[in-house]
Protein backbone atom coordinates (compact mmCIF):
# COMPACT_ATOMS: atom_id res chain seq x y z
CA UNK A 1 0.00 0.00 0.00
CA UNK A 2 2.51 2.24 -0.78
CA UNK A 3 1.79 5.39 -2.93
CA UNK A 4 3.49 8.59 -2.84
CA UNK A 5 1.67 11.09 -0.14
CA UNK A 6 2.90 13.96 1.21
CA UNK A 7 4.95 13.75 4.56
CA UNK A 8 1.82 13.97 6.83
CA UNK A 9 -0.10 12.23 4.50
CA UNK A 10 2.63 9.61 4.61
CA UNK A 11 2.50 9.36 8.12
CA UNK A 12 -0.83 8.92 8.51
CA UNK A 13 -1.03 5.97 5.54
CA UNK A 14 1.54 4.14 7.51
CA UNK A 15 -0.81 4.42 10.53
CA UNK A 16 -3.56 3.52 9.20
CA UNK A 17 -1.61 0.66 6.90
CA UNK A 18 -0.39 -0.50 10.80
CA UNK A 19 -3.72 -0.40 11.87
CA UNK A 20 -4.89 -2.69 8.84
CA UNK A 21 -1.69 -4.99 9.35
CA UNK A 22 -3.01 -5.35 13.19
CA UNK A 23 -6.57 -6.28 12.00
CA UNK A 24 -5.55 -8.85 10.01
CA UNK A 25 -2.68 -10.22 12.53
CA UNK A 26 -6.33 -10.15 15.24
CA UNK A 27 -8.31 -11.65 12.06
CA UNK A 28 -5.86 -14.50 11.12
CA UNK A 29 -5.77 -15.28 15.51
CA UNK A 30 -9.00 -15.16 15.83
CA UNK A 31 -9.31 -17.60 12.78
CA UNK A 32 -7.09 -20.47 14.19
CA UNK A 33 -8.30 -19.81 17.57
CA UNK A 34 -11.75 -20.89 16.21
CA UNK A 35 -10.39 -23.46 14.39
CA UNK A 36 -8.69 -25.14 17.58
CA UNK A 37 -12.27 -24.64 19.53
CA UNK A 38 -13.60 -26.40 16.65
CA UNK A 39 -11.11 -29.26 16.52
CA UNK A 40 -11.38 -29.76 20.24
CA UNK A 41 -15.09 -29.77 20.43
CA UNK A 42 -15.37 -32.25 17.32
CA UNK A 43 -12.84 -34.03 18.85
CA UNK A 44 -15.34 -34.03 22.39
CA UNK A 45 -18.03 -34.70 21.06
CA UNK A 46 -16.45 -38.13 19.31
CA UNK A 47 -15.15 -39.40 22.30
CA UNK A 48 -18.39 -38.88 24.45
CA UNK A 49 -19.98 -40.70 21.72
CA UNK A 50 -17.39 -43.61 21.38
CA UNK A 51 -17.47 -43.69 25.47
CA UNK A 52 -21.48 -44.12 25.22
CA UNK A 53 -21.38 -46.09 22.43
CA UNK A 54 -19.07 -49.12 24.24
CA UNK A 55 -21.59 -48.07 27.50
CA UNK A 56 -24.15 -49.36 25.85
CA UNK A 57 -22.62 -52.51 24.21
CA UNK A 58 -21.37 -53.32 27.25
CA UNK A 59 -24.43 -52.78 29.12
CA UNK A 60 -26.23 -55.05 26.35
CA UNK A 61 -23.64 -57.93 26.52
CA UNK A 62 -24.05 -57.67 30.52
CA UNK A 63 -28.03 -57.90 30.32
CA UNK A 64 -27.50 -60.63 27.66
CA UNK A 65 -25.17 -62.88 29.52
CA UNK A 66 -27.68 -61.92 32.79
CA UNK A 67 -30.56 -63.17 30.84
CA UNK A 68 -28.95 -66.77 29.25
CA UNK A 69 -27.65 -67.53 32.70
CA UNK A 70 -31.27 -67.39 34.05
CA UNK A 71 -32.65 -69.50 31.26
CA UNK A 72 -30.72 -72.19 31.80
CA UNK A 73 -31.12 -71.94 35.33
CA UNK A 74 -34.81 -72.11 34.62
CA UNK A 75 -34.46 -75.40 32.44
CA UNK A 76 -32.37 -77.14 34.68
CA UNK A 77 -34.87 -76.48 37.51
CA UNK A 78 -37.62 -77.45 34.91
CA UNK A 79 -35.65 -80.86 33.93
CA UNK A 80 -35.24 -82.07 37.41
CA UNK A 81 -38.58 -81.79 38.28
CA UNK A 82 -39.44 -83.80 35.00
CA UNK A 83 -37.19 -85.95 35.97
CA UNK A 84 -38.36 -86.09 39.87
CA UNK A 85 -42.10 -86.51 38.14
CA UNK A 86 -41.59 -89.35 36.39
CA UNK A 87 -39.68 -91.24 39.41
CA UNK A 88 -42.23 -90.46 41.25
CA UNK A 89 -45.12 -91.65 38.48
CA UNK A 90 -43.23 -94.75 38.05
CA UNK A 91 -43.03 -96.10 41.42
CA UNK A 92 -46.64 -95.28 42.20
CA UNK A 93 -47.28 -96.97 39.40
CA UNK A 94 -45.94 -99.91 40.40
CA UNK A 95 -46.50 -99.94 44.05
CA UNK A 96 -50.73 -99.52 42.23
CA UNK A 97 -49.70 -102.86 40.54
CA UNK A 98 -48.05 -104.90 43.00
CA UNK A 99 -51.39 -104.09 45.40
CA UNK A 100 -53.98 -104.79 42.48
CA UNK A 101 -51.87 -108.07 41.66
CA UNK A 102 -51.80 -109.05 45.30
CA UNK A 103 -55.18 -108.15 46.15
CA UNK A 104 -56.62 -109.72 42.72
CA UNK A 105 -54.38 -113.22 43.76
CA UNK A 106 -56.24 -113.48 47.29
CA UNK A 107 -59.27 -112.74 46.50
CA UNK A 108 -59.24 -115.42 43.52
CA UNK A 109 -57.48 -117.71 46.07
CA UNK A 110 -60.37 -117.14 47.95
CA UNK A 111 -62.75 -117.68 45.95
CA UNK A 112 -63.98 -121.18 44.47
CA UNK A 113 -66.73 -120.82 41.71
CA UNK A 114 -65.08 -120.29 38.58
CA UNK A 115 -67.37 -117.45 38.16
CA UNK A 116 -66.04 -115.61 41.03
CA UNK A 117 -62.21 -116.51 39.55
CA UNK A 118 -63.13 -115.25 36.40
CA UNK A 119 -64.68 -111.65 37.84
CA UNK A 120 -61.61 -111.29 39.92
CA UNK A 121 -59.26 -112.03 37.11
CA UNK A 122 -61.35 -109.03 35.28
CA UNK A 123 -61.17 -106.10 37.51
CA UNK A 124 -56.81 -107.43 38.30
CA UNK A 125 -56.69 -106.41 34.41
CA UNK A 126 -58.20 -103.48 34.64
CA UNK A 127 -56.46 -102.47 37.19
CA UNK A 128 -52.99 -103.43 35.14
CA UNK A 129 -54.73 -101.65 32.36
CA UNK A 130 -54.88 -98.30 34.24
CA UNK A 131 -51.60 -98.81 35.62
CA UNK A 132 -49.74 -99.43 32.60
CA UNK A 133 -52.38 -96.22 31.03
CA UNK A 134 -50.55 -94.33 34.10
CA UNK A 135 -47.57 -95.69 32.81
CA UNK A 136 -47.88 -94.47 29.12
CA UNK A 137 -48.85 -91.35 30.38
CA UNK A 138 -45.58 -90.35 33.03
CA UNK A 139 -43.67 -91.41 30.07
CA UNK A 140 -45.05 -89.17 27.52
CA UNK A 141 -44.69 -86.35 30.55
CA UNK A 142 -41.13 -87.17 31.49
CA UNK A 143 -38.40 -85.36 29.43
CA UNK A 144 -34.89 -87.11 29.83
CA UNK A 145 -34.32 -90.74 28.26
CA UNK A 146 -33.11 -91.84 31.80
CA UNK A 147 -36.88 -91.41 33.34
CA UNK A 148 -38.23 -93.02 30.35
CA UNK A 149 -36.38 -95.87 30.33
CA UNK A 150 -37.25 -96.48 33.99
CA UNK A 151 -41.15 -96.04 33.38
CA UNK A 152 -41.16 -98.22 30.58
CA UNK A 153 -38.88 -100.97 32.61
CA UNK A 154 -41.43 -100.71 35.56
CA UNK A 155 -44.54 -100.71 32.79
CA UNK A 156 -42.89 -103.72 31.48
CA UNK A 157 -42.59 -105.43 35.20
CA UNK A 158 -46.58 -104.90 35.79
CA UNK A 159 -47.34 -106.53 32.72
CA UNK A 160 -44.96 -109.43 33.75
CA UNK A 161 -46.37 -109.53 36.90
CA UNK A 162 -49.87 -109.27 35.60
CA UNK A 163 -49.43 -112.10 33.32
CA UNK A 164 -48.39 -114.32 35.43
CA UNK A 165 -50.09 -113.65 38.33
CA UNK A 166 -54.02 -113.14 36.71
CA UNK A 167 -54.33 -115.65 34.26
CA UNK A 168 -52.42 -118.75 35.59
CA UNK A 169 -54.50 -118.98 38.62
CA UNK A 170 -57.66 -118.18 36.94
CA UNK A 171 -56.91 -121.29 34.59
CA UNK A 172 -55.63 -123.42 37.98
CA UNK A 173 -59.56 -123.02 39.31
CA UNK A 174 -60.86 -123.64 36.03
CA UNK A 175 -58.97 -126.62 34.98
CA UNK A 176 -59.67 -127.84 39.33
CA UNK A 177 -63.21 -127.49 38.84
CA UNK A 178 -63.65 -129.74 35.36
């Protein structure tokens, strides 16, 4: 900005040419002073969302891992009762037999018409019947193979029993009396 003034005219060009120098110097600050602000906020506002960001996974994975450990705490609770069920099904089941056999094998003891033999020999199997219905029934309930396998093993002893018990000594009074 130099151009030929008179000595006061001069002087006051150079002033003013200061003054413009020291606005620009103030500009150009103020400039990269906003840029920093700018920088530091962006750079702020990326870390507070990166930290709640991994808050939040990690607040997910925690109610995730929470939640799995109580469903399988739930099933194993669920299995053993299955499993405590069908025990229990299968041993009233055949304690029910045994009693029906035994009960059905005096009374046809005790009993001498053939009639009477025959009756008795009835209501045994229909006892056996229900049991072994009972049976069929705790097994279709019970979950594990284990409890199965014991239901049908003590389904398979009342039929045993049954058989032998019911219809051999129904025949014995039968065949006595001809």
């Amino acid at each position: 900005m130099q151009s030929e003034h008179t000595s006061m005219g001069e002087s006051a060009a150079n002033a003013v040419d200061a003054v413009v120098e020291k606005a620009q110097e103030v500009g150009q600050a103020a400039v990269d002073k906003a840029g920093a602000v700018v920088a530091d906020a962006k750079t702020a506002v990326v870390n507070t969302a990166s930290a709640a960001t991994t808050a939040v996974v990690n607040n997910a994975a925690a109610a995730a891992t929470a939640a799995k450990k109580a469903v399988v705490k739930k099933a194993t609770v669920v299995k053993k009762a299955v499993v405590k069920r069908a025990k229990a099904a299968a041993k009233t089941v055949r304690t029910a037999a045994k009693k029906a056999v035994k009960a059905a094998a005096k009374k046809m003891v005790a009993r001498v018409t053939r009639k009477a033999a025959k009756k008795t020999a009835k209501k045994a199997a229909k006892k056996v019947v229900k049991a072994r219905k009972a049976v069929k029934k705790a097994v279709k309930k019970a979950a594990p193979k284990k409890a199965k396998k014991k239901v049908v093993k003590a389904r398979k002893a009342v039929k045993k029993v049954a058989k032998r018990a019911a219809p051999k000594k129904a025949k014995k009074k039968s065949a006595k009396k001809k």
